[in-house]
Protein backbone atom coordinates (compact mmCIF):
# COMPACT_ATOMS: atom_id res chain seq x y z
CA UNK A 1 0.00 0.00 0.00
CA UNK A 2 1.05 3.33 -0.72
CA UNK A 3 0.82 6.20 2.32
CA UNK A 4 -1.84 7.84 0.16
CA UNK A 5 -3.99 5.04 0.29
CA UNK A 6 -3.21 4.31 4.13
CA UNK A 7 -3.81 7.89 5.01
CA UNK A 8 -6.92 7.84 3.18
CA UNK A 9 -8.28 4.86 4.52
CA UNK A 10 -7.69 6.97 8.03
CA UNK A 11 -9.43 9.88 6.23
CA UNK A 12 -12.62 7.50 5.67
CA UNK A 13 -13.17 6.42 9.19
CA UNK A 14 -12.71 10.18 10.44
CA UNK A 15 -9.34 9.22 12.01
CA UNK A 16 -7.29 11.41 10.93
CA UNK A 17 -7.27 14.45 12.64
CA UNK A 18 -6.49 18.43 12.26
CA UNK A 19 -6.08 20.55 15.11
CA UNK A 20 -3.15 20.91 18.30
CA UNK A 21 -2.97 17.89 19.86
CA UNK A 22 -0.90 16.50 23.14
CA UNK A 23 1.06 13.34 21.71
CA UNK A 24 1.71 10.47 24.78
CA UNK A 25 5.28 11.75 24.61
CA UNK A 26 3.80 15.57 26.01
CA UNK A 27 4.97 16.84 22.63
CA UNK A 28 2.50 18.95 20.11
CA UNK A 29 1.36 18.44 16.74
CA UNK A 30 -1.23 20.18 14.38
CA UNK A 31 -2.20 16.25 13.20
CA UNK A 32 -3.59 13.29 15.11
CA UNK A 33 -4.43 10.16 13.98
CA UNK A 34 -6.93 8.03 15.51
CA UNK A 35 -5.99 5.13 14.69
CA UNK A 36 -9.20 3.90 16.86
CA UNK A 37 -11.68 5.12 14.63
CA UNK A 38 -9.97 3.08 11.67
CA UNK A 39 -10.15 -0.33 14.04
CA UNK A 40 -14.06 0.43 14.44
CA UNK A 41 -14.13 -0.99 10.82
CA UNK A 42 -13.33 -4.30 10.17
CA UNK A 43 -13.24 -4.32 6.56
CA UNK A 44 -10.38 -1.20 6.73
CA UNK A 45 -8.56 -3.09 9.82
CA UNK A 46 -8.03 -5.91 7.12
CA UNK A 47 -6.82 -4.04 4.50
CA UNK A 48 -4.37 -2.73 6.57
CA UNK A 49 -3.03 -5.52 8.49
CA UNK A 50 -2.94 -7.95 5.29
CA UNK A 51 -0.73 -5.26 3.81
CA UNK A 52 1.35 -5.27 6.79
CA UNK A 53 1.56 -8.72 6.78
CA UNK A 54 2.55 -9.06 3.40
CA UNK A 55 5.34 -6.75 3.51
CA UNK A 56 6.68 -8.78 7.15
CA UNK A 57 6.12 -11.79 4.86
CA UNK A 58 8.65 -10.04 2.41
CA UNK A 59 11.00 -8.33 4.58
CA UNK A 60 13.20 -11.94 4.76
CA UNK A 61 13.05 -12.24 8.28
CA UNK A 62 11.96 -16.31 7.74
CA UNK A 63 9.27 -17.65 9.86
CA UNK A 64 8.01 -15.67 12.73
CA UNK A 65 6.33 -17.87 15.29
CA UNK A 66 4.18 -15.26 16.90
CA UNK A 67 3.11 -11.92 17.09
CA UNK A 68 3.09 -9.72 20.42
CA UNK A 69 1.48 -6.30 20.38
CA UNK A 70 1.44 -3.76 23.31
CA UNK A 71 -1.89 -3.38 24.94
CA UNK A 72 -4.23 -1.45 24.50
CA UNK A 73 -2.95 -0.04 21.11
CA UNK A 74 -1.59 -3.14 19.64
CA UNK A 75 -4.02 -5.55 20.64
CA UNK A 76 -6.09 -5.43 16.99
CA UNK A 77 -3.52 -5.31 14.88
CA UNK A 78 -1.52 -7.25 16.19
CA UNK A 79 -4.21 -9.96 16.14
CA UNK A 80 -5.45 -8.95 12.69
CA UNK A 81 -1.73 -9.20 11.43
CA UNK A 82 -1.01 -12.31 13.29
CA UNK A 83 -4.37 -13.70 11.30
CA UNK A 84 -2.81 -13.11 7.90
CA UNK A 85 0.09 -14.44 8.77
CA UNK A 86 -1.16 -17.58 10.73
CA UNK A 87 0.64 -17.37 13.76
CA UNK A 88 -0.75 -17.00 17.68
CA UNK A 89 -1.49 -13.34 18.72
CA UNK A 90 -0.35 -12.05 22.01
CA UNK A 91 0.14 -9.10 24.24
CA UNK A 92 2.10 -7.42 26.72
CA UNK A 93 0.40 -5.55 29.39
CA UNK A 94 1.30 -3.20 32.01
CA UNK A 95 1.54 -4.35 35.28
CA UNK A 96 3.22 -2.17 38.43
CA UNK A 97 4.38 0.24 35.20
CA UNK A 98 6.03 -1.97 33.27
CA UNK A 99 5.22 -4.27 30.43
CA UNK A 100 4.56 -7.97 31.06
CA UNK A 101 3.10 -10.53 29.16
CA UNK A 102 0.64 -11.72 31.42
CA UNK A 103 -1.48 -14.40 30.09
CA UNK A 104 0.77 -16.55 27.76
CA UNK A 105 3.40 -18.82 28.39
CA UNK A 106 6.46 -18.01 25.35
CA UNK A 107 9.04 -20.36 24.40
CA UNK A 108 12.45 -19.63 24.79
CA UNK A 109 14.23 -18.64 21.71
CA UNK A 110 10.86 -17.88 20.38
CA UNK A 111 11.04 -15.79 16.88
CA UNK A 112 8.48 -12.89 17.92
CA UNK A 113 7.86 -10.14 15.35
CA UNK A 114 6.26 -6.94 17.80
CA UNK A 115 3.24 -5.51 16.11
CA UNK A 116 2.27 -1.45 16.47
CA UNK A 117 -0.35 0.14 15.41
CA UNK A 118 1.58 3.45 14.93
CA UNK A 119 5.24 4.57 16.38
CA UNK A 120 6.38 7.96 17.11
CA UNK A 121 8.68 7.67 19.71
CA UNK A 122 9.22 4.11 19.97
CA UNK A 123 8.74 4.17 23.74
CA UNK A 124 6.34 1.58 23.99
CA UNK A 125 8.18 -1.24 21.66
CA UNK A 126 11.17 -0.54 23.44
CA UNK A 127 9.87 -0.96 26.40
CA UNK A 128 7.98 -4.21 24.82
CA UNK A 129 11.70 -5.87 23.38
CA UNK A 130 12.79 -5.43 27.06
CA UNK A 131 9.92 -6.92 28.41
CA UNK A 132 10.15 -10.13 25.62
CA UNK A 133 13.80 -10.38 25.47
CA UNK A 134 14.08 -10.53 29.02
CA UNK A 135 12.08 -13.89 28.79
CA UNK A 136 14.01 -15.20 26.24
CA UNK A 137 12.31 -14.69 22.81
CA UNK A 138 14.51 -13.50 19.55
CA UNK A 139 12.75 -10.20 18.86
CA UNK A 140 13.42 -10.32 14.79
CA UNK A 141 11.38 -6.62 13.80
CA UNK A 142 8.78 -4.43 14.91
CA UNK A 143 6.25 -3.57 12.49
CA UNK A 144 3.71 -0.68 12.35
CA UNK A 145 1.32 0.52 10.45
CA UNK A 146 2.10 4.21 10.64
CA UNK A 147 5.61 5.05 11.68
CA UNK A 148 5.48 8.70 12.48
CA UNK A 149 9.36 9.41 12.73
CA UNK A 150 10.05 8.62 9.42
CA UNK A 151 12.87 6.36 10.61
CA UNK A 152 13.86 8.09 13.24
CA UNK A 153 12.52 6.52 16.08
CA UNK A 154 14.65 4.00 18.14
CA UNK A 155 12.66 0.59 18.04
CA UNK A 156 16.35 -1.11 19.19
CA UNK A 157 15.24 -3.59 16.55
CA UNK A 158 14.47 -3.46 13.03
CA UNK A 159 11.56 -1.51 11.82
CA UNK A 160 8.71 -2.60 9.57
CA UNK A 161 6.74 0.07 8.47
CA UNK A 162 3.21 -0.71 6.35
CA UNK A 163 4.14 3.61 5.27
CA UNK A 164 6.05 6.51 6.87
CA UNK A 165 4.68 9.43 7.66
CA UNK A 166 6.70 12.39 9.14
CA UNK A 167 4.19 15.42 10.92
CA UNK A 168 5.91 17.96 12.56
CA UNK A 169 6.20 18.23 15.91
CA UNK A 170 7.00 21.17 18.46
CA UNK A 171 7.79 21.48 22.47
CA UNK A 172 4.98 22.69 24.26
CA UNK A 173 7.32 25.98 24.47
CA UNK A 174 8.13 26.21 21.42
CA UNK A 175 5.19 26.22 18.75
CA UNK A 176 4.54 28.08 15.97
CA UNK A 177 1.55 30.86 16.37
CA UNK A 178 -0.99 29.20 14.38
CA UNK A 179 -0.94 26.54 16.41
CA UNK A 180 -0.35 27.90 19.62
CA UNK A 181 -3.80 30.17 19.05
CA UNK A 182 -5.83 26.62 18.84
CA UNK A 183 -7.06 24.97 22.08
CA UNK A 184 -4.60 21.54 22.77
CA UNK A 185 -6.37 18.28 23.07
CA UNK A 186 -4.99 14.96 24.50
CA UNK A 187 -7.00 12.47 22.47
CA UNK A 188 -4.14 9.76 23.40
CA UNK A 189 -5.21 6.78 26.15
CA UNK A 190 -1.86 6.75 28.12
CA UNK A 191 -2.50 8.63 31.37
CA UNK A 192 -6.13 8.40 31.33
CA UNK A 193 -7.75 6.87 34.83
């Protein structure tokens, strides 16, 4: 898929968003996207997540043996991409502020390919390789949907990106006046109670 027809497909489901926004990382940016809105649609989910898949399926990383998304973020595409790839789904959760995969017991030496919906900072799947490598899987990739760095962000393992898609961001004290005269909005989930 191209990013036109990713970005579009956020267009369609309202999920992509124009205003000043609060990213998780406290930075601001005139764009949001929502990736939630796109999930509420099944039919767009799977277009995505095949495509995704495809291009992990391409990428020559061999056979992946399962797929392990952050919660809450991760959780549908990583099972949607771990569908079209026909491996188990999984997913790390936080527990006492870190991440922990709860639920599932994971092989040693496991091949685990870490499924985002989007990165910016690459916080989370960071903190998600930790989490995994510490019980002994081979992390191979992390793939998104939406990589919002361009490239820049530090995954700590190689990035698989279904499109790129660089948006400006600014420090809270530093933003230009056109968007410092809009109201900010945290749409994000992390920190809400």
């Amino acid at each position: 898929m191209t990013r036109d027809e990713v970005l579009s497909l956020f267009r369609e489901a309202g999920a992509y968003m124009e205003g000043h926004f609060i990213l998780t990382s406290g930075l601001r940016s005139p764009v949001y996207l929502q990736k939630a809105r796109v999930f509420m649609y099944p039919d767009k989910t799977e277009t995505l997540c095949k495509a995704l898949a495809d291009k992990i399926r391409s990428s020559g990383l061999g056979q992946v043996d399962y797929i392990i998304s952050p919660a809450l973020g991760g959780l549908i595409p990583g099972y949607e991409t771990a569908r079209h790839l026909g491996v188990p789904a999984m997913w790390v959760e936080r527990e006492d502020g870190e991440f922990r995969l709860r639920r599932f017991d994971l092989p040693k030496g496991a091949k685990v390919v870490i499924v985002e919906d989007i990165v910016t900072t690459g916080l989370s799947v960071r903190e998600t390789v930790t989490s995994l490598k510490a019980l002994g899987a081979e992390v191979v990739a992390v793939a998104c949907l939406i990589d919002r760095s361009a490239g820049e962000a530090d995954t700590s393992v190689p990035l698989i990106a279904l499109t790129e898609y660089k948006v400006p961001v600014y420090e809270p004290d530093n933003l230009p006046p056109e968007l410092a005269a809009l109201p900010a909005v945290k749409p994000g989930s992390r920190g809400l109670s």
